[in-house]
Protein backbone atom coordinates (compact mmCIF):
# COMPACT_ATOMS: atom_id res chain seq x y z
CA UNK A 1 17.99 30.48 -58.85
CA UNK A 2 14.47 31.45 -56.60
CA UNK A 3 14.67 27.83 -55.42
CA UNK A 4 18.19 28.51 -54.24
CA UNK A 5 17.26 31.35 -52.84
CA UNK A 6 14.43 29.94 -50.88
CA UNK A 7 16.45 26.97 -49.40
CA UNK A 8 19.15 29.75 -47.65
CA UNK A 9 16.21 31.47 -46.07
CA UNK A 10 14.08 29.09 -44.73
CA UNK A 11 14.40 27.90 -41.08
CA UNK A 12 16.17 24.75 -40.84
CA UNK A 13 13.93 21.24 -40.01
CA UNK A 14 14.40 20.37 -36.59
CA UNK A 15 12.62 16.68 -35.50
CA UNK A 16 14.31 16.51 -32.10
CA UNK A 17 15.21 19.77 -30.41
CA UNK A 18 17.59 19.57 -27.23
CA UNK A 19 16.90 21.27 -24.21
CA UNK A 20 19.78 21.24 -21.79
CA UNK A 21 17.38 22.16 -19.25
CA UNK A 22 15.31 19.32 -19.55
CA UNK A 23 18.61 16.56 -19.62
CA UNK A 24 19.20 17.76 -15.94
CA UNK A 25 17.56 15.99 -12.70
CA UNK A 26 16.01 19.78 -12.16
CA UNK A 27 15.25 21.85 -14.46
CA UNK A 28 16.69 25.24 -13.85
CA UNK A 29 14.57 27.14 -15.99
CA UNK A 30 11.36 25.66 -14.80
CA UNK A 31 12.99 27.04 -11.39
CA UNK A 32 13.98 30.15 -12.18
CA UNK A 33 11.17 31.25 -13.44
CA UNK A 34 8.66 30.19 -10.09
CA UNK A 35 11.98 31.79 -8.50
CA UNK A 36 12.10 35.10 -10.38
CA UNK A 37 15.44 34.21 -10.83
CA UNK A 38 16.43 35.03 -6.93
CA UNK A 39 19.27 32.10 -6.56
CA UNK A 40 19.25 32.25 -2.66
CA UNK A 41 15.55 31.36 -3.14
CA UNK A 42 15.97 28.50 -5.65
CA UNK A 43 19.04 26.71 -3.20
CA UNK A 44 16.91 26.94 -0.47
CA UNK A 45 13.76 25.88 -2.21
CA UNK A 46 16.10 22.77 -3.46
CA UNK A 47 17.19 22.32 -0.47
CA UNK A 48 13.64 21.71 0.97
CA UNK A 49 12.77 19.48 -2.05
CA UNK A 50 15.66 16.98 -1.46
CA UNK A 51 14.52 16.78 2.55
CA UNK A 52 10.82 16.52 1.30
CA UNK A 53 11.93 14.08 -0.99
CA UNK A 54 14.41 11.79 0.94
CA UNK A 55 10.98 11.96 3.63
CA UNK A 56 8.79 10.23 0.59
CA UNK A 57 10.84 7.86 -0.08
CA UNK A 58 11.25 6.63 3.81
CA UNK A 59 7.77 6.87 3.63
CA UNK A 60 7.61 4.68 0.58
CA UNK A 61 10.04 2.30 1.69
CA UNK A 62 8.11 1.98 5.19
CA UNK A 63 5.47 -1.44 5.06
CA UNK A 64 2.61 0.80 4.98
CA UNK A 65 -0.94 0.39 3.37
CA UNK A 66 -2.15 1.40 -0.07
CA UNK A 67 -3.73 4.89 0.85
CA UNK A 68 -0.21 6.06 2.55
CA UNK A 69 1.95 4.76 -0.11
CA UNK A 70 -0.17 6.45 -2.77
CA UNK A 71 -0.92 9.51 -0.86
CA UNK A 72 3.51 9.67 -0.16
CA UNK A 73 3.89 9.02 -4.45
CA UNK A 74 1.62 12.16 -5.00
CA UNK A 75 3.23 14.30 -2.05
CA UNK A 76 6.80 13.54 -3.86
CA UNK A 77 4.85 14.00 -7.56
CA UNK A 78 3.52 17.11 -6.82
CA UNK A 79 6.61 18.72 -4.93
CA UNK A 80 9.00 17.63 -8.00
CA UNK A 81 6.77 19.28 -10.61
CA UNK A 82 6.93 22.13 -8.60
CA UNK A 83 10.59 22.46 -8.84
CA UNK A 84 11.31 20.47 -12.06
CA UNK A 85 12.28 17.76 -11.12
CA UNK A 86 11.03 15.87 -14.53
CA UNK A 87 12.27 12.60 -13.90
CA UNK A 88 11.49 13.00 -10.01
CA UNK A 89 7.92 13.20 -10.58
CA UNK A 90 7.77 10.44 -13.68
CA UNK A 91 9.32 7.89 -11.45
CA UNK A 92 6.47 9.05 -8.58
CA UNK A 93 3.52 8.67 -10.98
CA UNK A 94 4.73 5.17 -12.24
CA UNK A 95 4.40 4.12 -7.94
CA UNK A 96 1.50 6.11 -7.93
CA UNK A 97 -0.19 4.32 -10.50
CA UNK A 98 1.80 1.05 -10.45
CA UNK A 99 1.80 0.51 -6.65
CA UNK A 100 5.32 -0.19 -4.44
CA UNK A 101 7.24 -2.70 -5.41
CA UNK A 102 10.60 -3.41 -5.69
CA UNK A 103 11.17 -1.96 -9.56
CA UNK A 104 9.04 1.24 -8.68
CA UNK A 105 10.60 1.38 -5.18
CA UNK A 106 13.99 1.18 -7.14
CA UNK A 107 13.23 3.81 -10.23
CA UNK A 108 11.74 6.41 -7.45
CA UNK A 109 15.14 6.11 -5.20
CA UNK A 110 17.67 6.60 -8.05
CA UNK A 111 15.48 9.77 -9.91
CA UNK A 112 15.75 11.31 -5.54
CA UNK A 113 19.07 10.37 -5.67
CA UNK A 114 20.30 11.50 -8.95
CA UNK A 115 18.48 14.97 -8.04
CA UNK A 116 19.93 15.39 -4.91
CA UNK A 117 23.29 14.91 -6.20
CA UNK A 118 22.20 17.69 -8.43
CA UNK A 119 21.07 19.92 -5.75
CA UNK A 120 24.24 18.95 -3.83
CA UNK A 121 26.20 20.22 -6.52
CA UNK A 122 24.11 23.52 -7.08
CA UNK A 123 24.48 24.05 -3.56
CA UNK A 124 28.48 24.36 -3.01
């Protein structure tokens, strides 16, 4: 019976816990809370990140040396993280530390596109 009992009260094991926030190109509860919730603020700030963004990848995509293509990869890193954009800033560290080539050139442009379609949607 006290086993029984024990089993019904006890939390439940959990390996892999979901976060919806996490699944999305952007996560909206990273953003909300450097926001303080204001949603003018975090469409705007989007908004800024898809245009900074679309700007790294010209940059990326332009035949320029080493030191601009890496310091483009941790421009587009570092303005991802600061919105959330997880998968943004992944695909920038793998050019950052793999260099530009056509795979990296190809992972970076579909995680910018995928989050602008995001943003897009946000936005209407």
């Amino acid at each position: 019976m006290a086993a029984a009992v024990n089993i019904a009260f006890e939390a439940p094991e959990t390996h892999h816990v979901r976060t919806p926030s996490h699944e999305r190109p952007i996560d909206l509860v990273h953003l909300a809370a450097q926001t303080k919730g204001d949603k003018a603020v975090e469409i705007e700030i989007l908004q800024m990140f898809a245009r900074q963004a679309r700007g790294c990848l010209q940059a990326l995509t332009a035949k320029s040396d080493k030191t601009d293509n890496k310091a483009a990869a941790q421009r587009l890193r570092n303005a991802a993280i600061s919105v959330g954009a997880l998968r943004v800033a992944s695909a920038a560290e793998l050019v950052d530390s793999k260099g530009v080539n056509a795979d990296t050139l190809a992972t970076v442009a579909s995680a910018v596109l995928e989050a602008e379609h995001f943003i897009l949607k946000l936005a209407r």
